[in-house]
C-alpha atoms as a PDB file:
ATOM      1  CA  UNK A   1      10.675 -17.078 -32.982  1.00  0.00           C
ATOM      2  CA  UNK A   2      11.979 -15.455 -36.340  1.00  0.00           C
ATOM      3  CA  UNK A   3      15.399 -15.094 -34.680  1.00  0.00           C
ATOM      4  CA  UNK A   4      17.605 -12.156 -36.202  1.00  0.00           C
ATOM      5  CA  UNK A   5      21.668 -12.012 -35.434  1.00  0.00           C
ATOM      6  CA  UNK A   6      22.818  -8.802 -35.342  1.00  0.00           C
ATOM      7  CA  UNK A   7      26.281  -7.887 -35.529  1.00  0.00           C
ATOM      8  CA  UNK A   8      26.659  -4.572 -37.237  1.00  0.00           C
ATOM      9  CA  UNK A   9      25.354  -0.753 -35.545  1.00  0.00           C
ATOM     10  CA  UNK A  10      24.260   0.458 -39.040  1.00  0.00           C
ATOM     11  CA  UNK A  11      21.580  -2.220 -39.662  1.00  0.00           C
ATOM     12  CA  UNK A  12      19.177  -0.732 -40.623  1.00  0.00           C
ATOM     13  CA  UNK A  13      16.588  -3.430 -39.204  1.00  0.00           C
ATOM     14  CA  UNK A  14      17.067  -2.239 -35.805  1.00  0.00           C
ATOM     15  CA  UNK A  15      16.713   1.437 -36.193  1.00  0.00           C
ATOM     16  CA  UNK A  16      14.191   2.037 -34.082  1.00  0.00           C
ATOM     17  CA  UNK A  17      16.233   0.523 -31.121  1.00  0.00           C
ATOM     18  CA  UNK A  18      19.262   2.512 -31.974  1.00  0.00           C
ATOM     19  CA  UNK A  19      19.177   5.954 -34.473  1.00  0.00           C
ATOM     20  CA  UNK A  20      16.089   7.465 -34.288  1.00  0.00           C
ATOM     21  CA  UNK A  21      15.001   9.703 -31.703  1.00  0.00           C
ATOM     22  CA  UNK A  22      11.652  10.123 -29.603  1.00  0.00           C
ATOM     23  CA  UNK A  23      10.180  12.557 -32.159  1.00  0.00           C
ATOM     24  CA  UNK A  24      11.602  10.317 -35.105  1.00  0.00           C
ATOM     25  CA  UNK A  25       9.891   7.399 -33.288  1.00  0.00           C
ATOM     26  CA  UNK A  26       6.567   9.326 -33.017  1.00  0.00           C
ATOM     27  CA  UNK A  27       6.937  10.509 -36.156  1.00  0.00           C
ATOM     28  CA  UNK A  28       8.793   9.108 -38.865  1.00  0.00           C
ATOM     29  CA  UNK A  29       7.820   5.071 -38.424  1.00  0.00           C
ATOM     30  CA  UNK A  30       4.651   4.921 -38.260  1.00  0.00           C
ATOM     31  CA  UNK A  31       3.463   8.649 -38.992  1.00  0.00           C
ATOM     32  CA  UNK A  32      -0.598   8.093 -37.939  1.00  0.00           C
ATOM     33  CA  UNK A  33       0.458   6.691 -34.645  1.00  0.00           C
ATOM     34  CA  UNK A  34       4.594   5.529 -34.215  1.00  0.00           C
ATOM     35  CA  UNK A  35       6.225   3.854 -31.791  1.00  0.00           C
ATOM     36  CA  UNK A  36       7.750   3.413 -28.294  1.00  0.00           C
ATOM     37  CA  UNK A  37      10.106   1.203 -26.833  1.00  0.00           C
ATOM     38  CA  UNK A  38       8.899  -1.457 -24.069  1.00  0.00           C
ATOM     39  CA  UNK A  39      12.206  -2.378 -22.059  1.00  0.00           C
ATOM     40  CA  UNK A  40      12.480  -5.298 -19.366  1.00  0.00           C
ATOM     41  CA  UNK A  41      10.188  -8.256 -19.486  1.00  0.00           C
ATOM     42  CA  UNK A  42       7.902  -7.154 -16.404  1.00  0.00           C
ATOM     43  CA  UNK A  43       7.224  -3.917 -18.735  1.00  0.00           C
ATOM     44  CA  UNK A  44       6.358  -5.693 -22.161  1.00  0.00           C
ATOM     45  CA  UNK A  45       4.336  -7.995 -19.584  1.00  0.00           C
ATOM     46  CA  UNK A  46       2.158  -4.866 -18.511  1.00  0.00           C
ATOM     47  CA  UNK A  47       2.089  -3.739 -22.317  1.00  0.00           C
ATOM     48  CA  UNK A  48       0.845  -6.477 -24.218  1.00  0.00           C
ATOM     49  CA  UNK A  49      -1.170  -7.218 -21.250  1.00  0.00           C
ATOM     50  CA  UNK A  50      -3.019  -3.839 -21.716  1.00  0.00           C
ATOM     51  CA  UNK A  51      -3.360  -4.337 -25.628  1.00  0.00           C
ATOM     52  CA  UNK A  52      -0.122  -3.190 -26.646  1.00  0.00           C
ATOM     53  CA  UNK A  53       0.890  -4.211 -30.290  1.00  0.00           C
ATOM     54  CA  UNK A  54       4.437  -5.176 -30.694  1.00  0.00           C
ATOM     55  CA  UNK A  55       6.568  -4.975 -34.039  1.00  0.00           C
ATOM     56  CA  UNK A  56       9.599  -6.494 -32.736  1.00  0.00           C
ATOM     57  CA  UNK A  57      12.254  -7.360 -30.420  1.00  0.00           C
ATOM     58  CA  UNK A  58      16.138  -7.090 -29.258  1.00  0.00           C
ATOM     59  CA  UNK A  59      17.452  -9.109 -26.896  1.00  0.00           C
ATOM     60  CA  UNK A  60      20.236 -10.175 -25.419  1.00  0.00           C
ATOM     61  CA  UNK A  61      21.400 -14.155 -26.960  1.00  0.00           C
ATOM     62  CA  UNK A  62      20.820 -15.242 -23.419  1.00  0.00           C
ATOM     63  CA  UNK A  63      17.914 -13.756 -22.423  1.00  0.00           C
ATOM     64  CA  UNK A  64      15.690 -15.441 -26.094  1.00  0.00           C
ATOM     65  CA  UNK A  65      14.474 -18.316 -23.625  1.00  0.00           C
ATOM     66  CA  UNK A  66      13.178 -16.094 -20.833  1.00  0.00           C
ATOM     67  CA  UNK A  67      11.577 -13.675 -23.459  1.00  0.00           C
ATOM     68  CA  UNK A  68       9.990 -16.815 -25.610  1.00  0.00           C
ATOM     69  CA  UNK A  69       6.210 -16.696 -23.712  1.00  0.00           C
ATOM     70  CA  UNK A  70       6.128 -12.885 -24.337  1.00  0.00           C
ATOM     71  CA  UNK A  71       6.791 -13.392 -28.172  1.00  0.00           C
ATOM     72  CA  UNK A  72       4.620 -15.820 -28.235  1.00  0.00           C
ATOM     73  CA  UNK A  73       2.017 -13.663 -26.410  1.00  0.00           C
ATOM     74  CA  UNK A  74       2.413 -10.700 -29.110  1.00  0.00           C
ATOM     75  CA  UNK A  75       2.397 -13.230 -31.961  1.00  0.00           C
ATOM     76  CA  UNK A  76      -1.323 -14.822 -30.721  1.00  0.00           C
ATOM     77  CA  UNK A  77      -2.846 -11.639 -30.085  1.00  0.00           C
ATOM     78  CA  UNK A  78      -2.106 -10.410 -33.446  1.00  0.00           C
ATOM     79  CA  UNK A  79      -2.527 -13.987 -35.145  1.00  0.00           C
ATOM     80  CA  UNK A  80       1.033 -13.456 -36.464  1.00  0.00           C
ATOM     81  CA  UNK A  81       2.891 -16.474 -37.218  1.00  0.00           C
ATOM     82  CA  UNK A  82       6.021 -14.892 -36.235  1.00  0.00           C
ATOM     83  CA  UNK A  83       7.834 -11.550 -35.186  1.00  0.00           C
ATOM     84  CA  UNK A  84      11.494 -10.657 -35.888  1.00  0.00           C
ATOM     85  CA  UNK A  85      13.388 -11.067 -32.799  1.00  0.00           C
ATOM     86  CA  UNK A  86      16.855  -8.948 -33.236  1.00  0.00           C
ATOM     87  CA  UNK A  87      19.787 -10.668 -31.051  1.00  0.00           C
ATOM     88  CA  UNK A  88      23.265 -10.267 -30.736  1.00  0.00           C
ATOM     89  CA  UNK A  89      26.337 -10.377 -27.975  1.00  0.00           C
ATOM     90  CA  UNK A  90      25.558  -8.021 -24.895  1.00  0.00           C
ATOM     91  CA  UNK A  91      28.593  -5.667 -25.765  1.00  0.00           C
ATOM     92  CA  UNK A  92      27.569  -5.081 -29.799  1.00  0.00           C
ATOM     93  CA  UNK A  93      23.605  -4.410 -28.200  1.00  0.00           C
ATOM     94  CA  UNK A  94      24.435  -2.148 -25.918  1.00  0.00           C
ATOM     95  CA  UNK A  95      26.833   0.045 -27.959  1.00  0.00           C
ATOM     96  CA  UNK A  96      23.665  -0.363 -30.826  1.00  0.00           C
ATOM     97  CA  UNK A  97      21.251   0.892 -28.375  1.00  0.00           C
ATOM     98  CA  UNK A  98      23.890   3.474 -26.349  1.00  0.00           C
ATOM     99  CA  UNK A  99      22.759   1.813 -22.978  1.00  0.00           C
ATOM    100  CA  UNK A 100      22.913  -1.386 -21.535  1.00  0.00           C
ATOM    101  CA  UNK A 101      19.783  -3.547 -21.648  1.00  0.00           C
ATOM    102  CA  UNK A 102      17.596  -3.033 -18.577  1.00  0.00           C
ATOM    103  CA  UNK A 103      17.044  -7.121 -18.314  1.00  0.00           C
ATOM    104  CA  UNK A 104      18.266  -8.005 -21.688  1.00  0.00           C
ATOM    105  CA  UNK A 105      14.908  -7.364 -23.247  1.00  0.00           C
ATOM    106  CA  UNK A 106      13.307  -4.724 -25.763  1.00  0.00           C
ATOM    107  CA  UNK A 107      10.122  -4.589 -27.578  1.00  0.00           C
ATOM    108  CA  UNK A 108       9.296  -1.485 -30.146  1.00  0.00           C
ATOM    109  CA  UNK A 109       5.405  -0.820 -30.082  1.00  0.00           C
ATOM    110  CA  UNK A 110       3.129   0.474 -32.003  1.00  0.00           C
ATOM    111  CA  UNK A 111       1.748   3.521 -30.086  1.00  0.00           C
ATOM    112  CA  UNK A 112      -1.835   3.384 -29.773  1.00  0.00           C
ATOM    113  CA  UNK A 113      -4.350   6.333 -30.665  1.00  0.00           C
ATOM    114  CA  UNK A 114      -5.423   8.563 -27.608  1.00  0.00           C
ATOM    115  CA  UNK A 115      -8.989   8.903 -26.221  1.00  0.00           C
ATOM    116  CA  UNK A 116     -10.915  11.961 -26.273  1.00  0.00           C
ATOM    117  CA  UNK A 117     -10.916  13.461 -22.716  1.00  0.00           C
ATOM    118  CA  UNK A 118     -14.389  13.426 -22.407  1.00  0.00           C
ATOM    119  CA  UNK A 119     -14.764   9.592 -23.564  1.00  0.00           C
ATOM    120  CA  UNK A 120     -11.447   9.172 -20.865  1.00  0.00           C
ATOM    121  CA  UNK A 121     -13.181  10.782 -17.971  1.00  0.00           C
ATOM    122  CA  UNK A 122     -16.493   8.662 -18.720  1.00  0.00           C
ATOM    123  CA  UNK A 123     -15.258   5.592 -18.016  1.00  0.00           C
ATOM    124  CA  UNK A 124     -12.324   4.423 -15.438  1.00  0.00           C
ATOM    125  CA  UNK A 125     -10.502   1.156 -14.248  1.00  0.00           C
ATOM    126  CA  UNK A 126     -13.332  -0.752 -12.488  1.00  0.00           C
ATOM    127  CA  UNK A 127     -15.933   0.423 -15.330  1.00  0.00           C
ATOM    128  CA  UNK A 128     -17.622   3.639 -13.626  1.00  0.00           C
ATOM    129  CA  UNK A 129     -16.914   7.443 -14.497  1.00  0.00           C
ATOM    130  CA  UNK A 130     -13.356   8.799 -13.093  1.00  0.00           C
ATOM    131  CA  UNK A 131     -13.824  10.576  -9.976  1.00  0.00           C
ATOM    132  CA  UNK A 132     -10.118  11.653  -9.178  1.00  0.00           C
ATOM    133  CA  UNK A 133      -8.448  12.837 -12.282  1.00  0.00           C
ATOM    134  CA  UNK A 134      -4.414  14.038 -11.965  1.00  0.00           C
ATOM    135  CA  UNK A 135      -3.462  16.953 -14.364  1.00  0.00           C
ATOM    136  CA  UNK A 136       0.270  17.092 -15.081  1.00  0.00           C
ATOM    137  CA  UNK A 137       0.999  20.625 -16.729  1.00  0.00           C
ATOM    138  CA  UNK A 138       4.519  21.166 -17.484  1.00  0.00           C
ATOM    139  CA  UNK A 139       6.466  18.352 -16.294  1.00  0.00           C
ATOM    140  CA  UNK A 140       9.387  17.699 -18.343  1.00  0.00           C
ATOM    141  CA  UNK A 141      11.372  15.336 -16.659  1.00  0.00           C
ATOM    142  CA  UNK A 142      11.046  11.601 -17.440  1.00  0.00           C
ATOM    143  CA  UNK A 143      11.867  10.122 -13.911  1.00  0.00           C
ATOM    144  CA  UNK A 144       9.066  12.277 -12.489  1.00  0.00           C
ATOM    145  CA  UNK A 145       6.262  11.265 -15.140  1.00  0.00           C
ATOM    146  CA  UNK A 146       6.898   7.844 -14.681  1.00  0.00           C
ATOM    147  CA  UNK A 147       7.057   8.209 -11.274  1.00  0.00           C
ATOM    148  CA  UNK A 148       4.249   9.984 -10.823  1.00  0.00           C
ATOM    149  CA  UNK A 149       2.272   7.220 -13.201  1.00  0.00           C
ATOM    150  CA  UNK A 150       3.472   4.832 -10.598  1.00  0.00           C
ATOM    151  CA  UNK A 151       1.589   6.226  -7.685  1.00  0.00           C
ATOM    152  CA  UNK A 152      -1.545   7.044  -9.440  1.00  0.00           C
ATOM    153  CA  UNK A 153      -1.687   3.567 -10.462  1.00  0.00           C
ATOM    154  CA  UNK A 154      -1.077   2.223  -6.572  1.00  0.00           C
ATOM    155  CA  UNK A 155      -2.797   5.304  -5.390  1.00  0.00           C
ATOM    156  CA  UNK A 156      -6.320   5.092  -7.386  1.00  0.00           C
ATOM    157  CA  UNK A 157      -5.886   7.704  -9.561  1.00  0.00           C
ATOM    158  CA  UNK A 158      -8.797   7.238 -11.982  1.00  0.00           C
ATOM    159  CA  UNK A 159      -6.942   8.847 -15.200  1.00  0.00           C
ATOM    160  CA  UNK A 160      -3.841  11.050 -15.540  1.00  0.00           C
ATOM    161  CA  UNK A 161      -4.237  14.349 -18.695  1.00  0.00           C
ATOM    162  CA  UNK A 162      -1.134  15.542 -19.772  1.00  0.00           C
ATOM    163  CA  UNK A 163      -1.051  19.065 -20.647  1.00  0.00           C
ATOM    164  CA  UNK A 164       0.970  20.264 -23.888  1.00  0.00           C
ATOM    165  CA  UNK A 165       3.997  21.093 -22.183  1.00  0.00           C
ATOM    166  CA  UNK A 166       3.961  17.845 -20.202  1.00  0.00           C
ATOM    167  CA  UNK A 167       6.473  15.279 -21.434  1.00  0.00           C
ATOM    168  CA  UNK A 168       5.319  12.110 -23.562  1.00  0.00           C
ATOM    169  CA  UNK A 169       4.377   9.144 -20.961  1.00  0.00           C
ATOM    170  CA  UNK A 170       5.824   6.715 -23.551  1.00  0.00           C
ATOM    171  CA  UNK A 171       9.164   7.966 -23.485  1.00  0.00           C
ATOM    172  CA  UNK A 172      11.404   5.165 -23.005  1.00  0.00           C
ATOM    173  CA  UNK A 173      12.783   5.632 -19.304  1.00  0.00           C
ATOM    174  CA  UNK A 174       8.959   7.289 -18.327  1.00  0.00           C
ATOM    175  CA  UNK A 175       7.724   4.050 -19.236  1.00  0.00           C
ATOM    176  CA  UNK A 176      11.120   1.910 -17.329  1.00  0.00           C
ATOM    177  CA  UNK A 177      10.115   4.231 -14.343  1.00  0.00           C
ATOM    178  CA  UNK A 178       6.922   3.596 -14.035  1.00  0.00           C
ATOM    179  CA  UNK A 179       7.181  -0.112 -14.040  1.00  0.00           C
ATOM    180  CA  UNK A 180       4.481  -0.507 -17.202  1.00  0.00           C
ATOM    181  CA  UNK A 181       1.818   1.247 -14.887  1.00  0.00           C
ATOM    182  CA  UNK A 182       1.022   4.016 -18.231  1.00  0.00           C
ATOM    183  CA  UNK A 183      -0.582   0.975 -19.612  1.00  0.00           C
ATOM    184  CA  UNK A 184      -2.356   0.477 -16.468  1.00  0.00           C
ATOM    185  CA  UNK A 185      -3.640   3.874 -15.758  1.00  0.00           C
ATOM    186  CA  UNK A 186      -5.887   5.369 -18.430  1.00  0.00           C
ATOM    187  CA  UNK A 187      -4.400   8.534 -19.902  1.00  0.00           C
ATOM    188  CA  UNK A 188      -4.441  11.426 -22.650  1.00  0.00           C
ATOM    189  CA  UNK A 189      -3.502  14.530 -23.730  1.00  0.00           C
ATOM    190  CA  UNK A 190      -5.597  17.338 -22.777  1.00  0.00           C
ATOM    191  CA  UNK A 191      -5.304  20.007 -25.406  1.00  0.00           C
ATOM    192  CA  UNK A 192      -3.169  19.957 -28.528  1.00  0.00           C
ATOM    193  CA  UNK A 193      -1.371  23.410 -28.612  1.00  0.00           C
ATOM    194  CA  UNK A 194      -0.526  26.022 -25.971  1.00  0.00           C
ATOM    195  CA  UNK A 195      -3.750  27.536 -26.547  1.00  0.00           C
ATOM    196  CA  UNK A 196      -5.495  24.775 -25.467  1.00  0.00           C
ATOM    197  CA  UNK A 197      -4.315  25.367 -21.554  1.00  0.00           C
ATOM    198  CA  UNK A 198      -4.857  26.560 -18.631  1.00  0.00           C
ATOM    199  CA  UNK A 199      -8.264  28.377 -19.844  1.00  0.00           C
ATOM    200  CA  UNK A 200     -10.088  25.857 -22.103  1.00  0.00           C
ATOM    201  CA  UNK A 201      -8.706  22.678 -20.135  1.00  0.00           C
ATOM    202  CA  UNK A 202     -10.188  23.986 -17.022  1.00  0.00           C
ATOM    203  CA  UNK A 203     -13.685  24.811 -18.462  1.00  0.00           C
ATOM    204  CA  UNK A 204     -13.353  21.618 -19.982  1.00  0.00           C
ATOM    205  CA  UNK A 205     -13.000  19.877 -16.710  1.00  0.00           C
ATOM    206  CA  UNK A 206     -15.756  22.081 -15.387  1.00  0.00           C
ATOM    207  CA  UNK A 207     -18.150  21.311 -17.864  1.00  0.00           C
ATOM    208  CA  UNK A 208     -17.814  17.338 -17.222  1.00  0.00           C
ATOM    209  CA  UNK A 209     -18.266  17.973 -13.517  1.00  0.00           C
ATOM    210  CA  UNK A 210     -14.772  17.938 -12.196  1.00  0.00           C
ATOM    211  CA  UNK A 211     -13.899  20.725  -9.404  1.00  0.00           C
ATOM    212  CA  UNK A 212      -9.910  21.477  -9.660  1.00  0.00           C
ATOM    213  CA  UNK A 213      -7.430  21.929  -7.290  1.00  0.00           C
ATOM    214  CA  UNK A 214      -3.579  22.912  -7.918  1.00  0.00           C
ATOM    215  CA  UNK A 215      -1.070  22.216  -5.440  1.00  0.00           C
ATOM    216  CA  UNK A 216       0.930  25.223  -5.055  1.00  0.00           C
ATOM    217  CA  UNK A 217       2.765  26.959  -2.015  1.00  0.00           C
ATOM    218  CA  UNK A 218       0.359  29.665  -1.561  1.00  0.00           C
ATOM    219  CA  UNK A 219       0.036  31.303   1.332  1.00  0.00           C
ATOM    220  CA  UNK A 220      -3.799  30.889   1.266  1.00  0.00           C
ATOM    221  CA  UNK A 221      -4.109  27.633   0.315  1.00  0.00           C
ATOM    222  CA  UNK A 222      -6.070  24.904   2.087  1.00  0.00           C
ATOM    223  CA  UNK A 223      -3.964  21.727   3.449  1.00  0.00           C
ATOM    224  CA  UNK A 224      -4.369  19.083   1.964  1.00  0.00           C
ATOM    225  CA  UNK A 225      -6.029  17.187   4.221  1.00  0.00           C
ATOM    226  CA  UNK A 226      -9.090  20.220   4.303  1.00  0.00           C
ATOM    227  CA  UNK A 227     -12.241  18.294   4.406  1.00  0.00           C
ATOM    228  CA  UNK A 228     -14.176  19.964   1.637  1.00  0.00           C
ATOM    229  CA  UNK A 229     -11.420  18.470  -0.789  1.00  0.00           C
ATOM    230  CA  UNK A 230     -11.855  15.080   0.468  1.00  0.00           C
ATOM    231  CA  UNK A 231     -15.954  15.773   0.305  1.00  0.00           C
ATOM    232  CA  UNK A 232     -15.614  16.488  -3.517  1.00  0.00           C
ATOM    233  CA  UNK A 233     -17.309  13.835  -5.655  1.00  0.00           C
ATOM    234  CA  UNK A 234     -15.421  14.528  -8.569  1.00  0.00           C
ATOM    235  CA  UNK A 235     -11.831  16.385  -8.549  1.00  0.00           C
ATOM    236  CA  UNK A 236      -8.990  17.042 -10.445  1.00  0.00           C
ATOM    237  CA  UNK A 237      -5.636  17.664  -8.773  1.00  0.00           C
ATOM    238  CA  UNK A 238      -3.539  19.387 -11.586  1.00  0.00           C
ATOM    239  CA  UNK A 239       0.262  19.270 -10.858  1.00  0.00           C
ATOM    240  CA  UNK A 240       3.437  22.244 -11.977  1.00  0.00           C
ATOM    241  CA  UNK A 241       6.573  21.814 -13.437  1.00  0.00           C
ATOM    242  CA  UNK A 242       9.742  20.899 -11.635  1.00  0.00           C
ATOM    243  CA  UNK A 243      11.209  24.399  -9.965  1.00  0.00           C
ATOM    244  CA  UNK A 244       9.205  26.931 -11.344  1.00  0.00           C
ATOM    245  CA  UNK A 245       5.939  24.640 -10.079  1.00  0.00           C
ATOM    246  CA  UNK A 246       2.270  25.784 -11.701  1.00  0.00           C
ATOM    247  CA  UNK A 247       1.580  28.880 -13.651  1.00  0.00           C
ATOM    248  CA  UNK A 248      -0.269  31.668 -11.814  1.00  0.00           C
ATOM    249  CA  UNK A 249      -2.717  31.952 -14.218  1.00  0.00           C
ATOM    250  CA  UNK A 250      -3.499  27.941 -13.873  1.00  0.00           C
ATOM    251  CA  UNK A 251      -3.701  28.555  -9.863  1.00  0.00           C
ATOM    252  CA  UNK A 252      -5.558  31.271 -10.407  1.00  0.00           C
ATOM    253  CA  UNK A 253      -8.474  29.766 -12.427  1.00  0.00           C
ATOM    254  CA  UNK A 254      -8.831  26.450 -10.226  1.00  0.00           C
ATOM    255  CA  UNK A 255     -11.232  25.976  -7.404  1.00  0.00           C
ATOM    256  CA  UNK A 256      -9.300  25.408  -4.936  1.00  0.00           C
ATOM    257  CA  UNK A 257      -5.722  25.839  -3.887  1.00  0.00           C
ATOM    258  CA  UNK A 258      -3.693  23.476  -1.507  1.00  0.00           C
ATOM    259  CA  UNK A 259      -0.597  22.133  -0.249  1.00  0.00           C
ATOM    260  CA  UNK A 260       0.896  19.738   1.650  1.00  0.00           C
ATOM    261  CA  UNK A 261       1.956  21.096   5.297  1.00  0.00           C
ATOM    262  CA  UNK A 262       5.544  21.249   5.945  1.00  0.00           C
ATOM    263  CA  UNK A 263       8.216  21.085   8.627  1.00  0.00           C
ATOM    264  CA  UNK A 264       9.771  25.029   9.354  1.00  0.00           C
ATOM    265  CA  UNK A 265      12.811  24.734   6.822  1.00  0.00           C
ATOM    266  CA  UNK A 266      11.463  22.881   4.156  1.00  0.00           C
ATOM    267  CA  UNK A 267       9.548  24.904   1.682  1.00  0.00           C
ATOM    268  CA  UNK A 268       8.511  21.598  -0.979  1.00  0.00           C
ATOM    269  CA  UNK A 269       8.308  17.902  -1.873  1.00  0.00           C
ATOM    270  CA  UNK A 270       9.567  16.998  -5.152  1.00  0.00           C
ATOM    271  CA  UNK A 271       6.403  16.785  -7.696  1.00  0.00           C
ATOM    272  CA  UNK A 272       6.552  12.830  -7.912  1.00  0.00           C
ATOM    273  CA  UNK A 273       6.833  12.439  -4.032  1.00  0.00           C
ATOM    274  CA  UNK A 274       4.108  14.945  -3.657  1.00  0.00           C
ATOM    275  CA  UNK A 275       1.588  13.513  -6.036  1.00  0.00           C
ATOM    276  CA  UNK A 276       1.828  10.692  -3.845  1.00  0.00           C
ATOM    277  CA  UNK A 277       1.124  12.098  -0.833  1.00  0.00           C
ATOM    278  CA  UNK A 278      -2.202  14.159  -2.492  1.00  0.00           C
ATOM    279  CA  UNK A 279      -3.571  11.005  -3.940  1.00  0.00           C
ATOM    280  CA  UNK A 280      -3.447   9.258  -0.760  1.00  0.00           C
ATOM    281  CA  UNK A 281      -4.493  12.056   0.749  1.00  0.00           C
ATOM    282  CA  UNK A 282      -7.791  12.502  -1.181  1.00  0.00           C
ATOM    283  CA  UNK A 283      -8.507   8.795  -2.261  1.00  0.00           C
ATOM    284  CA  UNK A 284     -12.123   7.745  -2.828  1.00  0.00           C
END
């Protein structure tokens, strides 16, 4: 291991654990593609398991024994003799980073280019065409993204698309939160700009096969558990924002509507809790 010590929080080495934002990260590294930030060993694990490139590490001093097999995973797969591996005492890391390590370990990563939908949906984990798609328009909070990626992968959700106004999967705690499963579960953004959803996404879908169905609290929506959803060979359950849930004129263009029955008193599930229950629900 090319072993680095750290000691000062303006080295510049280590920027991309420390300085730059999400959008820098996206942005300003590596402009064609940029980078995310792997953290906790089981996580890197999952990413350079999936084909995840690393660029380098931080660490905790104590933790450069533990982390040794995973450098030396990212160093065979890209036939690199050697990655820098950035290490320092606990307390000078984690004011660097401004948060302690989650299990000592880092990795920065180049993010990889996104699939066409179309090429996505044509191909899914055991090598056939997806059949249950999740849609996530809107949702802007971290915990629930990753969470959310965490059931579909347990679940057999075939691919997750992310809207425009979804948050980006590789955020740092979306990918903590969802233990490493967005390199499990195949994924990409459907649409660029606003423009691009509800109304082309969902003709989009159509045109590949897919009916939809949006999980709202409408009055006339089927329960989940209706038995034309289940009979559907290929569906896409597309999922609101936190609060303010899906946009009327996304419910309104999807083929069906449905929700999850409740007890008198309670009007919703959160969306991450939810999703769960609906992929269970209508597993193939």
């Amino acid at each position: 291991m090319d072993i680095v010590e750290i000691a000062s929080l303006d080295d510049e080495r280590v920027a991309a654990f420390s300085r730059l934002t999400e959008a820098q990260l996206r942005n300003r590294i590596e402009p064609e593609q940029g980078v995310f930030i792997a953290e906790s060993p089981k996580v890197i694990q999952r990413a350079l398991d999936a084909g995840m490139v690393a660029l380098s590490f931080l660490m905790e001093r104590d933790k450069l024994e533990l982390a040794r097999p995973l450098v030396a995973q990212a160093c065979a797969q890209q036939n690199a003799a050697s990655l820098p591996v950035y290490t320092g005492e606990s307390e000078v890391l984690a004011l660097l980073t401004g948060f302690e390590l989650t299990r000592g370990v880092l990795c920065a990563m180049r993010r990889p280019a996104l699939p066409d939908v179309q090429n996505l949906l044509a191909t899914c984990r055991d090598g056939g065409i997806a059949r249950r798609v999740a849609v996530l328009e809107g949702i802007v909070d971290h915990t629930n993204v990753g969470a959310l990626f965490r059931s579909a992968a347990a679940l057999g959700i075939d691919a997750v698309l992310v809207t425009p106004t979804c948050c980006d999967p590789l955020y740092r705690r979306c990918v903590r939160v969802s233990m490493g499963t967005v390199f499990q579960v195949p994924w990409t953004r459907i649409g660029s700009s606003l423009a691009d959803w509800p109304e082309a996404g969902l003709a989009l879908l159509s045109r590949e096969g897919f009916r939809t169905v949006a999980l709202a609290l409408s009055d006339d929506a089927h329960s989940i558990d209706a038995p034309e959803l289940a009979a559907e060979d290929r569906l896409a359950l597309v999922l609101g924002t936190e609060g303010d849930g899906l946009a009327a004129s996304t419910i309104a263009s999807c083929d069906y509507v449905a929700k999850i029955p409740m007890r008198e008193g309670v009007d919703s599930l959160n969306v991450a809790a939810a999703s769960a229950v609906a992929f269970w629900q209508l597993r193939v």
